[in-house]
N, C-alpha and C. Protein backbone atom coordinates (compact mmCIF):
# COMPACT_ATOMS: atom_id res chain seq x y z
N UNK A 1 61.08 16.36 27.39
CA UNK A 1 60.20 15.41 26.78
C UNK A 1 59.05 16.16 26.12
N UNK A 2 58.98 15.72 24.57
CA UNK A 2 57.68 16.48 24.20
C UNK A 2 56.42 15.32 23.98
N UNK A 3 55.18 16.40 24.45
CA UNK A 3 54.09 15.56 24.49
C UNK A 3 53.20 15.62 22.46
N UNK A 4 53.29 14.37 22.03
CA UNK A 4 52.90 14.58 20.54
C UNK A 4 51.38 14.70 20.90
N UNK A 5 50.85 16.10 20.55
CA UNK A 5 49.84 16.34 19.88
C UNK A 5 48.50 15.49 18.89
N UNK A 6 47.30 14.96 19.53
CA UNK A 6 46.58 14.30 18.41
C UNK A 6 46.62 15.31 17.33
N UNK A 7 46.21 14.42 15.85
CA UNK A 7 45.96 15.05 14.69
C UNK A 7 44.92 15.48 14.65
N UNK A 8 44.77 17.05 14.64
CA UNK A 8 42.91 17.12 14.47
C UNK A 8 42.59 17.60 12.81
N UNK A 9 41.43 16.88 12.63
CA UNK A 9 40.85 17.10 11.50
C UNK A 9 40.96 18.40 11.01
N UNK A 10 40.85 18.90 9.45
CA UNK A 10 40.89 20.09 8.93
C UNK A 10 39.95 20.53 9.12
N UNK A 11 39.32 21.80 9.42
CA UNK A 11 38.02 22.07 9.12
C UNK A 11 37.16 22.32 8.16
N UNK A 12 36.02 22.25 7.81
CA UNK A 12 35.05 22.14 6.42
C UNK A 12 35.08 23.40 6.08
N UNK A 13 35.77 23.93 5.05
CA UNK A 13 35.97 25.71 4.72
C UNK A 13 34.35 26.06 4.88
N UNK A 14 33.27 25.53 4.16
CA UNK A 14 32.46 25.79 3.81
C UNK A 14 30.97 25.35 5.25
N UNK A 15 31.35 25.07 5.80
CA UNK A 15 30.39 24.69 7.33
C UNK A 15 30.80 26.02 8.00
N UNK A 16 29.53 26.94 8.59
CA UNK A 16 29.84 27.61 9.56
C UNK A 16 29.52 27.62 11.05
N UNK A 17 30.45 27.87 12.27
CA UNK A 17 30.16 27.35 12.96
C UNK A 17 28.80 28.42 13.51
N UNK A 18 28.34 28.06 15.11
CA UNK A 18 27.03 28.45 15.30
C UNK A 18 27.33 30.17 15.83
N UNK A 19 28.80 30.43 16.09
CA UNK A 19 28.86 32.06 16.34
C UNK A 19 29.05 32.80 15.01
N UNK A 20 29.23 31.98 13.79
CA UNK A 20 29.63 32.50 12.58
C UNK A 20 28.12 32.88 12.49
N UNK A 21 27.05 32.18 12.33
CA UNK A 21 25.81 32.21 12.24
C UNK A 21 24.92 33.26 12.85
N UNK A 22 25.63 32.91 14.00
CA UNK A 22 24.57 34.37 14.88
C UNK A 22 25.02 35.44 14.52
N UNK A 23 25.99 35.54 14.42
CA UNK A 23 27.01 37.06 13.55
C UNK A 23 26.33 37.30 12.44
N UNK A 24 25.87 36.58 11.38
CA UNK A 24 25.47 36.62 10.17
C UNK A 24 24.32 37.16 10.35
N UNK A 25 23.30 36.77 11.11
CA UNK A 25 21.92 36.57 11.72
C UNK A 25 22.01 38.46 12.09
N UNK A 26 22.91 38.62 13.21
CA UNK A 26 23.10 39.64 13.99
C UNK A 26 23.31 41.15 12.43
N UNK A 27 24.25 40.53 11.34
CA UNK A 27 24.41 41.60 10.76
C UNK A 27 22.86 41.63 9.92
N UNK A 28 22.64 40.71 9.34
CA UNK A 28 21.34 41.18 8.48
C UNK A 28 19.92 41.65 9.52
N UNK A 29 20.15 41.45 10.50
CA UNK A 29 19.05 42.10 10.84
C UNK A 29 19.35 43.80 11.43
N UNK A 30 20.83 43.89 11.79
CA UNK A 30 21.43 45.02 11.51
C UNK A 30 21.24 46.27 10.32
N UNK A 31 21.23 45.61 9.21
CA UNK A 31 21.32 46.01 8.11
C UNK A 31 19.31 46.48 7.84
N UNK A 32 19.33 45.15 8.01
CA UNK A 32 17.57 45.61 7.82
C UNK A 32 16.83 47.06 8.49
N UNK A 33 17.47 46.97 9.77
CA UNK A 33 17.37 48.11 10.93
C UNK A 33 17.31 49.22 9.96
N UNK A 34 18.49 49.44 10.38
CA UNK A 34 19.38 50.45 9.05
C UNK A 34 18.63 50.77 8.18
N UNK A 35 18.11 50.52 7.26
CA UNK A 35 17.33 50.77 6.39
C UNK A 35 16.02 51.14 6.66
N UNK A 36 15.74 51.29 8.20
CA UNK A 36 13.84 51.29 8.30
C UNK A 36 13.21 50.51 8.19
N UNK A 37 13.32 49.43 7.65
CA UNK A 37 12.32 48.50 7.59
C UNK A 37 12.68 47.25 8.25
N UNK A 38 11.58 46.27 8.02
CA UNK A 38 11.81 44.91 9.07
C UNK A 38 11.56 43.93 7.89
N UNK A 39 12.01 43.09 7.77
CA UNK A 39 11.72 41.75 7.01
C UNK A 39 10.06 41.31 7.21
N UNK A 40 9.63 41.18 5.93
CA UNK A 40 7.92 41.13 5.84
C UNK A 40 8.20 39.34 5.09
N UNK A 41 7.24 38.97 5.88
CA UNK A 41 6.65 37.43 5.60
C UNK A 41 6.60 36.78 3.96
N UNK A 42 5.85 38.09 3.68
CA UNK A 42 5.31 37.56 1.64
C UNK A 42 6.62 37.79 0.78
N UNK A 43 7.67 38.15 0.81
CA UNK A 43 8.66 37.85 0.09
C UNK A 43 8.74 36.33 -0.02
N UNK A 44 9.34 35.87 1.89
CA UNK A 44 9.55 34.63 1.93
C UNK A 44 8.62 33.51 1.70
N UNK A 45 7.44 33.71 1.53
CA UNK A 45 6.05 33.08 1.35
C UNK A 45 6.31 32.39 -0.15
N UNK A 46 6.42 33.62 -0.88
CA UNK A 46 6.46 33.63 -2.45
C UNK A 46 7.76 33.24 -2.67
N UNK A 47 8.78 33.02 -2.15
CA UNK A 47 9.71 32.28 -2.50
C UNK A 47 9.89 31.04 -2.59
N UNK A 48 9.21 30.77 -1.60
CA UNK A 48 8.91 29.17 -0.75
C UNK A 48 8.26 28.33 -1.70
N UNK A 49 7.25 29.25 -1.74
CA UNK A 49 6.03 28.90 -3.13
C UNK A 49 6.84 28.07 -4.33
N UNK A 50 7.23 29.15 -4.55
CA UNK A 50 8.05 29.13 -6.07
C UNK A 50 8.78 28.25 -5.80
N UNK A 51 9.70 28.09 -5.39
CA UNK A 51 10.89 26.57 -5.07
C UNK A 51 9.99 25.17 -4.85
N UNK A 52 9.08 25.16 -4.25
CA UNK A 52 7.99 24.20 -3.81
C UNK A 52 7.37 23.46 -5.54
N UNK A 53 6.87 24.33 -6.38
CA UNK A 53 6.21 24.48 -7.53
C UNK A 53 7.17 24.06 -8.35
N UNK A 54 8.51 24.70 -8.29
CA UNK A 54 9.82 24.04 -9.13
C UNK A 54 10.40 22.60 -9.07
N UNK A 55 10.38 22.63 -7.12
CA UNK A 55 10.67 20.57 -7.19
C UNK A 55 9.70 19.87 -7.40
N UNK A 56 8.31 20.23 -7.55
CA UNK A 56 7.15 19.27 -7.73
C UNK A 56 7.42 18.82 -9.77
N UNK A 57 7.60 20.30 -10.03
CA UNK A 57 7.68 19.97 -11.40
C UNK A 57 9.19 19.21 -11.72
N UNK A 58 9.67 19.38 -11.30
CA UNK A 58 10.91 18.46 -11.26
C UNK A 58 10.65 17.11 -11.28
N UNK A 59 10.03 16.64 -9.93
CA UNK A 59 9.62 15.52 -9.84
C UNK A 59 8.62 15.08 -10.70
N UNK A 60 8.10 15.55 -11.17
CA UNK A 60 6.86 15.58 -12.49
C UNK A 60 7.55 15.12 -13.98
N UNK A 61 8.90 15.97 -13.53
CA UNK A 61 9.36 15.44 -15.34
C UNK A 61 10.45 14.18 -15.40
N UNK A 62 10.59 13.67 -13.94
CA UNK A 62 11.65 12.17 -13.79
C UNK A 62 10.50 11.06 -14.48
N UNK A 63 11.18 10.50 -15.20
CA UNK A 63 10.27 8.75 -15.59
C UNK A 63 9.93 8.52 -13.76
N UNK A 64 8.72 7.67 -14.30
CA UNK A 64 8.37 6.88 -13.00
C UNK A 64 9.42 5.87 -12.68
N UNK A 65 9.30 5.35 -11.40
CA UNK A 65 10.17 4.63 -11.23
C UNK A 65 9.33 2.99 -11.33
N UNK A 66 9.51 1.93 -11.78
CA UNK A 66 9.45 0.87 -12.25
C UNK A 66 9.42 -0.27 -9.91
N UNK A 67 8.03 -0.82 -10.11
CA UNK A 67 7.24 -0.82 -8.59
C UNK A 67 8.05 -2.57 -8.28
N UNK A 68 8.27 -2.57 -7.46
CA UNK A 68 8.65 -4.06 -7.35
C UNK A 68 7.17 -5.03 -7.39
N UNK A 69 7.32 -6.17 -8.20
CA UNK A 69 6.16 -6.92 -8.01
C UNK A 69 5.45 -7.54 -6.44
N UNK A 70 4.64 -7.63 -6.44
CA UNK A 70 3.56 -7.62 -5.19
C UNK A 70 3.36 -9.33 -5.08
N UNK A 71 4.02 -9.98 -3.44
CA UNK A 71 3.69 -11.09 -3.62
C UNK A 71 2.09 -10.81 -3.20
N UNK A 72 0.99 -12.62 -3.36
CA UNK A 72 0.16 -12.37 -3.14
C UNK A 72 0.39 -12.48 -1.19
N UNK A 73 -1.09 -11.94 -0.98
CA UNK A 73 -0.91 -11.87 0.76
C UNK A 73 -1.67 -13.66 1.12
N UNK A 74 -0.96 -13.74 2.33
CA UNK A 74 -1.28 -14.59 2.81
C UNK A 74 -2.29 -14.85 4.06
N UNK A 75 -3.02 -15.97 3.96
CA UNK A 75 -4.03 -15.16 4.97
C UNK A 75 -3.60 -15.92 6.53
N UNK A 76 -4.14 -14.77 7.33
CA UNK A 76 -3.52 -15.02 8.51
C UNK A 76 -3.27 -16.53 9.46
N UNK A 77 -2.45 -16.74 10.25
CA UNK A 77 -2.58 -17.73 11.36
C UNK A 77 -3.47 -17.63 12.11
N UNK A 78 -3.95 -18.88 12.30
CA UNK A 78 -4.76 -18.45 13.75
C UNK A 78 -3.52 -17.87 14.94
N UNK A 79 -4.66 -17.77 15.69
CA UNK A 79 -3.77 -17.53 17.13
C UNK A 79 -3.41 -18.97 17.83
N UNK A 80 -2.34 -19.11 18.44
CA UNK A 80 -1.87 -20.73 18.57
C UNK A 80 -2.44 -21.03 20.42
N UNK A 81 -3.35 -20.09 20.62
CA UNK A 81 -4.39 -20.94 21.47
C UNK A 81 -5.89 -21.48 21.34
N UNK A 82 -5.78 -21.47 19.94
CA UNK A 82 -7.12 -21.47 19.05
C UNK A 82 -7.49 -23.50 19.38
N UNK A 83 -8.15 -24.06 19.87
CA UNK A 83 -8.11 -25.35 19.67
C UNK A 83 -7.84 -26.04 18.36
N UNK A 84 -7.47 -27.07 17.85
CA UNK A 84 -7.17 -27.72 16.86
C UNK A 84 -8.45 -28.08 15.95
N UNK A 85 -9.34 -27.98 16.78
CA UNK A 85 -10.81 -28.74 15.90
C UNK A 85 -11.52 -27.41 15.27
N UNK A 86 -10.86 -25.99 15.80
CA UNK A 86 -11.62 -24.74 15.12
C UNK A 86 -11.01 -24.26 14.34
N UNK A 87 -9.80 -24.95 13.87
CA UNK A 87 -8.59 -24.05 12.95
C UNK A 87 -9.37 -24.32 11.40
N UNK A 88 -9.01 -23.66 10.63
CA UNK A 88 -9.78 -24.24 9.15
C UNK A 88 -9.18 -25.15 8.27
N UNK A 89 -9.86 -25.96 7.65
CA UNK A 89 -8.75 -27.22 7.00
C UNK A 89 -8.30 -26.62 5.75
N UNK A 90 -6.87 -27.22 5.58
CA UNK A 90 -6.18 -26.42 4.29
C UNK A 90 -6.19 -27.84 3.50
């Protein structure tokens, strides 16, 4: 007797999982070693910057977007232990 197997999903070529990651993690800081030096802050600072400055202007050059109209406000209820003779007449 054979036991049928669930179907499992394909995997996402492009998702890596979290040991692919630490491997990745593990080689570039490998590599950095290697070379003498350590990863310094102001590269990534000034990168950050720059991408930050790029989606603002991005968002700067979309048309506005068109506001839904504003009902007017209504003014509040009393509180419904308020006596009847202090409520205000409409």
């Amino acid at each position: 007797m054979t036991r049928a197997t669930p179907a499992r999903p394909a995997p996402d070529p492009l998702a890596m999982t979290a040991a692919e990651k630490a491997m990745c993690e593990w080689e570039a800081r490998h590599d950095v070693a290697r070379r003498g030096r350590s990863a310094l802050a102001g590269p990534v600072q000034h990168y950050l910057s720059e991408a930050h400055s790029r989606e603002a202007c991005e968002r700067a050059a979309e048309p506005p977007r068109a506001e839904p109209p504003r009902r007017p406000a209504r003014p509040p209820s009393p509180p419904p232990h308020d006596p009847w003779w202090l409520r205000p007449v409409r």
